[in-house]
C-alpha atoms as a PDB file:
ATOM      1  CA  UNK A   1      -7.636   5.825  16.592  1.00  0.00           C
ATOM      2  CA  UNK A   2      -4.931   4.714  18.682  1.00  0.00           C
ATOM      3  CA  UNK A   3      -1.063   5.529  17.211  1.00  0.00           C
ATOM      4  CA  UNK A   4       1.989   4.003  19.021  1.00  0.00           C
ATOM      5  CA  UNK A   5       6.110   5.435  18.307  1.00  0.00           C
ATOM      6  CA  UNK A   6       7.941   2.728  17.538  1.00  0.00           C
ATOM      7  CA  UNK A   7      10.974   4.944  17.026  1.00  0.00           C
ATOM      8  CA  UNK A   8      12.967   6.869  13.994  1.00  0.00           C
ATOM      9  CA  UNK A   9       9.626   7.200  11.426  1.00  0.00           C
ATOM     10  CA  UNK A  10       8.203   4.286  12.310  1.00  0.00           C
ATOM     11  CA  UNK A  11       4.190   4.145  13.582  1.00  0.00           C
ATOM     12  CA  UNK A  12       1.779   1.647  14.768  1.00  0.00           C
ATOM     13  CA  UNK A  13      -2.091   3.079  14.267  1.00  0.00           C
ATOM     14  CA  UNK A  14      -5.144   1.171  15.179  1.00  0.00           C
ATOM     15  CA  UNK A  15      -8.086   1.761  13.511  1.00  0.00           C
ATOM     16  CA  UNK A  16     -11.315  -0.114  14.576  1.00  0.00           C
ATOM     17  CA  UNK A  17      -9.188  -3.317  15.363  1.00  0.00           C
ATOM     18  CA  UNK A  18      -7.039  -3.156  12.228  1.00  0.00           C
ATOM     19  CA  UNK A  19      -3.845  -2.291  12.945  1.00  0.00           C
ATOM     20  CA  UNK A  20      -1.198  -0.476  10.739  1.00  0.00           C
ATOM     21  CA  UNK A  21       2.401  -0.143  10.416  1.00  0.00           C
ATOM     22  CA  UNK A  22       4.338   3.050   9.013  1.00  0.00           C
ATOM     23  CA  UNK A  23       7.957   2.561   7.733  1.00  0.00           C
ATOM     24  CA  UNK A  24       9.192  -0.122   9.959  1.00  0.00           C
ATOM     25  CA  UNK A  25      12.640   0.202  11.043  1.00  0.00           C
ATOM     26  CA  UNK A  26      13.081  -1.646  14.532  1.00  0.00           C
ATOM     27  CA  UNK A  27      15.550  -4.363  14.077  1.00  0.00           C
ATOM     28  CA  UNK A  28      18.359  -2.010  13.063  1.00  0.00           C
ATOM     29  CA  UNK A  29      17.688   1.086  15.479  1.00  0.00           C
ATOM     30  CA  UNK A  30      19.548   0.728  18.575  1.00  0.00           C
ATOM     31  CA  UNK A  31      17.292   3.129  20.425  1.00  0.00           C
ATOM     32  CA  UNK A  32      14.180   0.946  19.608  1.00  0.00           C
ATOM     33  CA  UNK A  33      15.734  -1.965  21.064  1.00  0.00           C
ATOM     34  CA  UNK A  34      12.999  -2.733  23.463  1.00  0.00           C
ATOM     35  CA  UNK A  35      10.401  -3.584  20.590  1.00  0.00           C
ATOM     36  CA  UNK A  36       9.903  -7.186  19.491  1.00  0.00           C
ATOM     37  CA  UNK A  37       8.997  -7.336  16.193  1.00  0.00           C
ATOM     38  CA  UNK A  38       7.671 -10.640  15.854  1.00  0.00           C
ATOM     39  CA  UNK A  39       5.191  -9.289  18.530  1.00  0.00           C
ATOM     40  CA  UNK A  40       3.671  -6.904  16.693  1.00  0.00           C
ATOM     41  CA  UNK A  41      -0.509  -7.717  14.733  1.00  0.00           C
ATOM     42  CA  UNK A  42       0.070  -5.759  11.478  1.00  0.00           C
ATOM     43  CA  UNK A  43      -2.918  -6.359   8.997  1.00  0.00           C
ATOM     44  CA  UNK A  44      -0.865  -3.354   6.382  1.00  0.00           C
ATOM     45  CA  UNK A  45       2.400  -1.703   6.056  1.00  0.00           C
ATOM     46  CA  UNK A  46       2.412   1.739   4.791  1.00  0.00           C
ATOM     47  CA  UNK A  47       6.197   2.645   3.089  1.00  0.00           C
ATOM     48  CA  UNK A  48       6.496   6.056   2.304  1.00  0.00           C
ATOM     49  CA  UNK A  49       9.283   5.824   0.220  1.00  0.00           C
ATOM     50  CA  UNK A  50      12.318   3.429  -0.340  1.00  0.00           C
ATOM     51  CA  UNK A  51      15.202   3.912   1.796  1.00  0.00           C
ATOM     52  CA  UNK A  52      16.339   1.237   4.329  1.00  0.00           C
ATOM     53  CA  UNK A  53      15.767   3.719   7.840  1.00  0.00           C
ATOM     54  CA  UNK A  54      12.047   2.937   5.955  1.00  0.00           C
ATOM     55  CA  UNK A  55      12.155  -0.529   4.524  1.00  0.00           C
ATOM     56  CA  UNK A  56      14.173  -2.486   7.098  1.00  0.00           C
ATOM     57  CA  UNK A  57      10.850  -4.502   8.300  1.00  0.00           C
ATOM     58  CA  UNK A  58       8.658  -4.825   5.637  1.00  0.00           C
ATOM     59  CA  UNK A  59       9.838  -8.182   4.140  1.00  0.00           C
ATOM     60  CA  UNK A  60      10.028 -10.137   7.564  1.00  0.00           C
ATOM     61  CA  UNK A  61       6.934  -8.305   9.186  1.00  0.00           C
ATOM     62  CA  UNK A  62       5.118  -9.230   5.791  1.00  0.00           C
ATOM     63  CA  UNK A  63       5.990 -12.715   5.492  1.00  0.00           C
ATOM     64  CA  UNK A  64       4.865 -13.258   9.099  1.00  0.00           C
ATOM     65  CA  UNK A  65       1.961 -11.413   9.415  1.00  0.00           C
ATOM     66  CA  UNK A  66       0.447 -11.604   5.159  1.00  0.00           C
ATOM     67  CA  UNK A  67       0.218  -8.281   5.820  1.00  0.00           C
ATOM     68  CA  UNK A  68      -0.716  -5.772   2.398  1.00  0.00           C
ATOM     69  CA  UNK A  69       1.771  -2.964   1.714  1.00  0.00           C
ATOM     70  CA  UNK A  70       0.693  -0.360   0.519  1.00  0.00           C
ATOM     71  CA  UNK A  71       2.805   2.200  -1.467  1.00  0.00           C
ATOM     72  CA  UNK A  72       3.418   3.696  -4.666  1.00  0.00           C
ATOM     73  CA  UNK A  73       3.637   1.184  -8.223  1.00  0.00           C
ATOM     74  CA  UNK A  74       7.674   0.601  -7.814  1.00  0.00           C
ATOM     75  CA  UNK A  75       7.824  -0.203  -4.242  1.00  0.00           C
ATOM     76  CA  UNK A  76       4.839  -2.397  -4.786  1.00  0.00           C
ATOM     77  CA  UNK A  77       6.383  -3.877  -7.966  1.00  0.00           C
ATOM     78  CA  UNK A  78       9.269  -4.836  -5.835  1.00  0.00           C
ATOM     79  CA  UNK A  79       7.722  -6.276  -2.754  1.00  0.00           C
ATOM     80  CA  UNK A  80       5.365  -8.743  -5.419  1.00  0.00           C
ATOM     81  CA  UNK A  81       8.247  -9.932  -6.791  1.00  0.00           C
ATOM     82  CA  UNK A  82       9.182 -11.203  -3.409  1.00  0.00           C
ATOM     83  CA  UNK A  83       6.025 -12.763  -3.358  1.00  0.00           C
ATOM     84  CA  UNK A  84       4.876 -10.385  -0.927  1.00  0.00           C
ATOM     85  CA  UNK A  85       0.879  -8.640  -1.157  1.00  0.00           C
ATOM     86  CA  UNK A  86       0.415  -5.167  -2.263  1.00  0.00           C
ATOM     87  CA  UNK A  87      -1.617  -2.297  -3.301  1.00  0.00           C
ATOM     88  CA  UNK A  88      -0.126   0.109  -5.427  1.00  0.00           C
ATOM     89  CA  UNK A  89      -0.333   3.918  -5.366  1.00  0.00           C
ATOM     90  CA  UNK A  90       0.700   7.040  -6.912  1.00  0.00           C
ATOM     91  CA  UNK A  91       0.507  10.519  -5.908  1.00  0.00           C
ATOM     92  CA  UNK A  92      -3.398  12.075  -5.548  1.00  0.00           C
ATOM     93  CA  UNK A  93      -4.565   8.908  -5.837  1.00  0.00           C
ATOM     94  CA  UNK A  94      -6.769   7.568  -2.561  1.00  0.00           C
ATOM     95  CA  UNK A  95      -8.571   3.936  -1.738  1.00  0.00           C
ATOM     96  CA  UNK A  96     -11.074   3.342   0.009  1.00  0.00           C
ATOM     97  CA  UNK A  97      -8.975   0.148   2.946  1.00  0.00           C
ATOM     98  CA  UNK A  98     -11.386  -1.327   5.647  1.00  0.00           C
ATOM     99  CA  UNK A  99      -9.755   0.970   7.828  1.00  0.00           C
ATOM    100  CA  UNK A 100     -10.848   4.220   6.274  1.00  0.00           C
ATOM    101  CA  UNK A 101     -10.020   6.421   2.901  1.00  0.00           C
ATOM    102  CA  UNK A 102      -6.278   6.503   2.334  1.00  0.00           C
ATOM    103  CA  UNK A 103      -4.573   9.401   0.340  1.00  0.00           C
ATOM    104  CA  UNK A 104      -0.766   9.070  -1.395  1.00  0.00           C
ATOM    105  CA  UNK A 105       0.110  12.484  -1.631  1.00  0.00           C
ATOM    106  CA  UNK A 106       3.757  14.834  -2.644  1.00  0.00           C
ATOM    107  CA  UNK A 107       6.650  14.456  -1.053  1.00  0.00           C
ATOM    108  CA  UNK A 108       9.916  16.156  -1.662  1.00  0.00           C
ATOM    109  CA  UNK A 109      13.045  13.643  -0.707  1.00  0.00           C
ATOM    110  CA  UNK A 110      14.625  11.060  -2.660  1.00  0.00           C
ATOM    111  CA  UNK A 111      13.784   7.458  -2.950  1.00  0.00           C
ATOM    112  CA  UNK A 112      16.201   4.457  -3.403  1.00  0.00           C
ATOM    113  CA  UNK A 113      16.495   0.364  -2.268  1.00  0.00           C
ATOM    114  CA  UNK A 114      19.558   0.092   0.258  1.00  0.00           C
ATOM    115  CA  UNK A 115      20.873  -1.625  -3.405  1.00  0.00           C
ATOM    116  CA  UNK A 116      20.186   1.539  -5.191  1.00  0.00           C
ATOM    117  CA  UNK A 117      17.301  -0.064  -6.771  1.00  0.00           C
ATOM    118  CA  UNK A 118      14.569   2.723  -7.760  1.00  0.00           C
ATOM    119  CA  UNK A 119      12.260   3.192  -5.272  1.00  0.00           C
ATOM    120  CA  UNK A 120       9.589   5.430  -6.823  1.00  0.00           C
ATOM    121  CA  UNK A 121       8.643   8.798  -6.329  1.00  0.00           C
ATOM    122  CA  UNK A 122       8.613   9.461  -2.251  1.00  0.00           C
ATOM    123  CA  UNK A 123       5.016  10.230  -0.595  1.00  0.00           C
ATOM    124  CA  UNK A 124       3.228  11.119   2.187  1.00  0.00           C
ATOM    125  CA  UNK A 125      -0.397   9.451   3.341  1.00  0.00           C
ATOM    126  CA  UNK A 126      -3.869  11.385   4.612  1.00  0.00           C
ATOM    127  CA  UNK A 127      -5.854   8.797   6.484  1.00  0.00           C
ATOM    128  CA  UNK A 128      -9.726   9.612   6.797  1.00  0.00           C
ATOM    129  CA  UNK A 129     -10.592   7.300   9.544  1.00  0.00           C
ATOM    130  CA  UNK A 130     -12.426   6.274  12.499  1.00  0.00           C
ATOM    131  CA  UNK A 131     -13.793  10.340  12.148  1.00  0.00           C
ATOM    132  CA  UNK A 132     -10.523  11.137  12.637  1.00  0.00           C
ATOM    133  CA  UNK A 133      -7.844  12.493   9.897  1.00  0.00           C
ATOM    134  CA  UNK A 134      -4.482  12.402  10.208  1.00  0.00           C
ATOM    135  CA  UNK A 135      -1.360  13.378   7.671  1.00  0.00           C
ATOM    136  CA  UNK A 136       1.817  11.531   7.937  1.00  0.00           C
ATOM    137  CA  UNK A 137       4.210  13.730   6.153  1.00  0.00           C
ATOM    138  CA  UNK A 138       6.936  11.128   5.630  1.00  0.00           C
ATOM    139  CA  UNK A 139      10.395  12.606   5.174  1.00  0.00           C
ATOM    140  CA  UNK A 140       9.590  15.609   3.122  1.00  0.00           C
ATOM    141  CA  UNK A 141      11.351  19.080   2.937  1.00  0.00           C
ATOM    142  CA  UNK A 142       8.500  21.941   3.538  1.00  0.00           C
ATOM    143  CA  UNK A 143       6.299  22.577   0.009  1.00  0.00           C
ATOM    144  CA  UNK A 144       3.882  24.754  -1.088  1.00  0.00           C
ATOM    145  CA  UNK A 145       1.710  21.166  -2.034  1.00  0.00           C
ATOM    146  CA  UNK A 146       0.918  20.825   1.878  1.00  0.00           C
ATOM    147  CA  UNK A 147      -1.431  23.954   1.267  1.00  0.00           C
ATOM    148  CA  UNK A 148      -3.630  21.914  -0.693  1.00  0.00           C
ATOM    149  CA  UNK A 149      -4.167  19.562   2.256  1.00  0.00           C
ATOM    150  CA  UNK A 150      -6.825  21.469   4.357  1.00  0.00           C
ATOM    151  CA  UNK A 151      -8.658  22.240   0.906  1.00  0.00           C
ATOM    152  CA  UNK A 152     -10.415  18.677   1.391  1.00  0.00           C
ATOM    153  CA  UNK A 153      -9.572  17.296   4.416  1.00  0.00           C
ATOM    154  CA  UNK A 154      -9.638  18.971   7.896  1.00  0.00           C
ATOM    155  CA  UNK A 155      -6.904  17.300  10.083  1.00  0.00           C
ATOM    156  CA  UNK A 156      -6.642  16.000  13.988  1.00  0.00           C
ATOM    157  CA  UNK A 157      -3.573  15.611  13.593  1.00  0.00           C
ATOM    158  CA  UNK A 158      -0.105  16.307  11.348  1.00  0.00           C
ATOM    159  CA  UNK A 159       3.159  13.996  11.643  1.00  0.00           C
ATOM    160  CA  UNK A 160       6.077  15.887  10.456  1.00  0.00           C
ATOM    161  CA  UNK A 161       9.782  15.155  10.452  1.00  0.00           C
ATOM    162  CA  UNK A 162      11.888  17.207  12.907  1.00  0.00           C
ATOM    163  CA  UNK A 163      15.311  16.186  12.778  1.00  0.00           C
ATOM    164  CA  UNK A 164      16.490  18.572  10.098  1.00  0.00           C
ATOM    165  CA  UNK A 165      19.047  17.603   7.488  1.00  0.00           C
ATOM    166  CA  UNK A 166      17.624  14.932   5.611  1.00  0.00           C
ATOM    167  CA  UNK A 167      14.189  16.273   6.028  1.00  0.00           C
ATOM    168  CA  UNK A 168      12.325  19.489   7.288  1.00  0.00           C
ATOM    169  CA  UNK A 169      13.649  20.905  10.605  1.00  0.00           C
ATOM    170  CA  UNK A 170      11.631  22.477  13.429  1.00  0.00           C
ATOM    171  CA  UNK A 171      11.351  25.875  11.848  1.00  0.00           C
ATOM    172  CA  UNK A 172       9.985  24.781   8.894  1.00  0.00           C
ATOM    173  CA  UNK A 173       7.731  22.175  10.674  1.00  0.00           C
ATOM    174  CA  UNK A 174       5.817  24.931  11.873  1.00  0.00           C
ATOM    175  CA  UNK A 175       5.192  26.609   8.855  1.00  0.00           C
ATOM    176  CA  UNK A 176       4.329  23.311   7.507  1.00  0.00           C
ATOM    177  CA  UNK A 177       1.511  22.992  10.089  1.00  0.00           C
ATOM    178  CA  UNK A 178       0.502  26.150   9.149  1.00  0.00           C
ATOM    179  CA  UNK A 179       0.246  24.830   5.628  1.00  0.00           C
ATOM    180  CA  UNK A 180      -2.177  22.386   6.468  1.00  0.00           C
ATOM    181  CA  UNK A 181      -4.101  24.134   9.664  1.00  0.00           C
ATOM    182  CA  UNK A 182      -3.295  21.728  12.037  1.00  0.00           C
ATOM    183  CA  UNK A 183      -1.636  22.701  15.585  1.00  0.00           C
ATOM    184  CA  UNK A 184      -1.552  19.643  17.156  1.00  0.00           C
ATOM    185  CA  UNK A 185       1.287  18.401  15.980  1.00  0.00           C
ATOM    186  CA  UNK A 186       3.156  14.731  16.337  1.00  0.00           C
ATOM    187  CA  UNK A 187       6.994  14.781  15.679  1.00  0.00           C
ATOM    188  CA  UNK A 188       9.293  12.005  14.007  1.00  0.00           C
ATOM    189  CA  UNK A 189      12.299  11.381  11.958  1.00  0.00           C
ATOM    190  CA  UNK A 190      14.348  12.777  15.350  1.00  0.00           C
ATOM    191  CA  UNK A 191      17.360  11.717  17.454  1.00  0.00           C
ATOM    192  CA  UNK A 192      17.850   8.318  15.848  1.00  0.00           C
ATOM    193  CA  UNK A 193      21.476   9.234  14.665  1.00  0.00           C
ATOM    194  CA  UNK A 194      23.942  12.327  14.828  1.00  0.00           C
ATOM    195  CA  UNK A 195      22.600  13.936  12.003  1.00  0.00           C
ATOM    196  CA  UNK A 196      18.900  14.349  13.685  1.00  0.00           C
ATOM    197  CA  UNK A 197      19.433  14.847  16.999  1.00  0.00           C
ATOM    198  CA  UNK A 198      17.134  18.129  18.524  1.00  0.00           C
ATOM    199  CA  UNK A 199      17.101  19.568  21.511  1.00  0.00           C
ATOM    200  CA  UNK A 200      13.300  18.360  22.899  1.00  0.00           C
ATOM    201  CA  UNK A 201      12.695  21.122  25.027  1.00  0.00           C
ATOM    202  CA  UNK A 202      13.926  23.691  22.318  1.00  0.00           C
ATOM    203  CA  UNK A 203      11.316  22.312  19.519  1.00  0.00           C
ATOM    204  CA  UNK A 204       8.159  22.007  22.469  1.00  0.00           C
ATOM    205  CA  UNK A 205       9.035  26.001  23.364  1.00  0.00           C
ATOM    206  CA  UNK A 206       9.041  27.056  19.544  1.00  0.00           C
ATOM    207  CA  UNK A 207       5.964  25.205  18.722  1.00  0.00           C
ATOM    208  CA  UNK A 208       4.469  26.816  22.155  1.00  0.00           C
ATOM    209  CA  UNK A 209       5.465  30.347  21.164  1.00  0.00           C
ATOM    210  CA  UNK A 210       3.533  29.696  17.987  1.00  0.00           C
ATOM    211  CA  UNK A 211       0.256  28.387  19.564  1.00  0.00           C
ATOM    212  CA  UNK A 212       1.141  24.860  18.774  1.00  0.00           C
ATOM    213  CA  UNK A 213       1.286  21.276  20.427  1.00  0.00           C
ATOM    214  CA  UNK A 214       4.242  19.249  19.311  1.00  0.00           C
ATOM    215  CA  UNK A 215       4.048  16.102  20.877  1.00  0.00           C
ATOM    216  CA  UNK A 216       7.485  14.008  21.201  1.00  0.00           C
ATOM    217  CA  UNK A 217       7.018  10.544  22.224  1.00  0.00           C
ATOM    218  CA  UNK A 218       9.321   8.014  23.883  1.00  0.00           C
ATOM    219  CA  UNK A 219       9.679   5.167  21.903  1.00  0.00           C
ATOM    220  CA  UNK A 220       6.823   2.548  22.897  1.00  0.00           C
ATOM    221  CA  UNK A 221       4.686   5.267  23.632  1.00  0.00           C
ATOM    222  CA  UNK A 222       1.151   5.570  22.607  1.00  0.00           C
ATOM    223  CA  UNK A 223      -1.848   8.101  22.320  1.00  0.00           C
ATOM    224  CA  UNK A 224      -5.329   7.873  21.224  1.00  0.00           C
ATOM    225  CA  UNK A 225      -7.136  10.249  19.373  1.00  0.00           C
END
């Protein structure tokens, strides 16, 4: 399982050949200028919830690629109408994707279209693949739910928001990845604007203090589990 930063919240993950795309916003952050876009082989898109620092991608990327999103029912129901594939979702619910066993699990965020179209209930995703399990947390606030996580699946690996404010910052990170028993830790949702900025050697020392890896990657970056 390979899984690339392609900045803000967004994720490229390979999984025996098929390659995946998390929340694609490129075109519209600066700081991820470097990516091409039209470069990229996405066989799925993954949206976690609605808003446009999640969405910005997924109608260009899909109409180039025929790539299936994959999301919960109104972002689906939204995307078909644009003639665009999907799979619809909703929380607890998991499907069994070439790529492995896929999980839509709780967040706690909002969810709207840039429009303020409603975009659902906002999630989360387990992937069970390639022997490998991974939790992308999406932008969540810390919540007793993530507890239930280790219950069924044992995890290589948790992505968690960092950037505070909109989401969970580092302190509550940690507790979240003591929620699900993982200590190797990916962050996102960081430094993309004011609001999320972090200090990177700040978050790496409190993770460290705790017995923890957080990994921060520059964007571009890739590592291979």
């Amino acid at each position: 399982m390979k899984i690339t930063f392609y900045g803000h919240a967004c994720l490229g993950i390979e999984i025996k050949g098929i390659h995946i795309l998390v929340d694609p916003f490129i075109s519209g952050n600066d700081k991820a200028s470097a990516i091409d876009i039209n470069s990229l082989k996405v066989d799925y898109i993954l949206v976690t919830h609605a808003h446009q620092d999640h969405t910005l991608d997924v109608e260009s990327i899909a109409k180039r690629t025929g790539a299936v999103i994959v999301s919960n029912y109104e972002i689906i129901t939204h995307y078909q109408e644009l003639g665009l594939d999907g799979h619809p979702m909703n929380h607890g619910g998991s499907w069994d994707f070439e790529f492995g066993n896929l999980k839509y699990i709780n967040a706690i965020h909002t969810s709207s279209f840039p429009d303020g179209k409603y975009g659902g209930q906002p999630g989360g995703f387990i992937i069970e693949g390639e022997h490998k399990n991974i939790y992308i947390a999406g932008d969540t606030a810390l919540t007793m739910d993530m507890k239930l996580i280790p219950m069924q699946t044992k995890l290589d690996l948790a992505i968690l928001p960092i950037g505070d404010n909109f989401t969970m910052g580092i302190e509550d990170a940690i507790i979240a990845s003591d929620f699900v028993e993982c200590d190797k830790i990916l962050g996102y949702h960081f430094d993309t604007f004011g609001y999320i900025e972090i200090d990177h050697e700040v978050a790496k020392r409190k993770f460290f203090d705790k017995d923890k890896d957080l990994m921060l990657l520059e964007i571009g970056e890739r590592i291979e589990l």
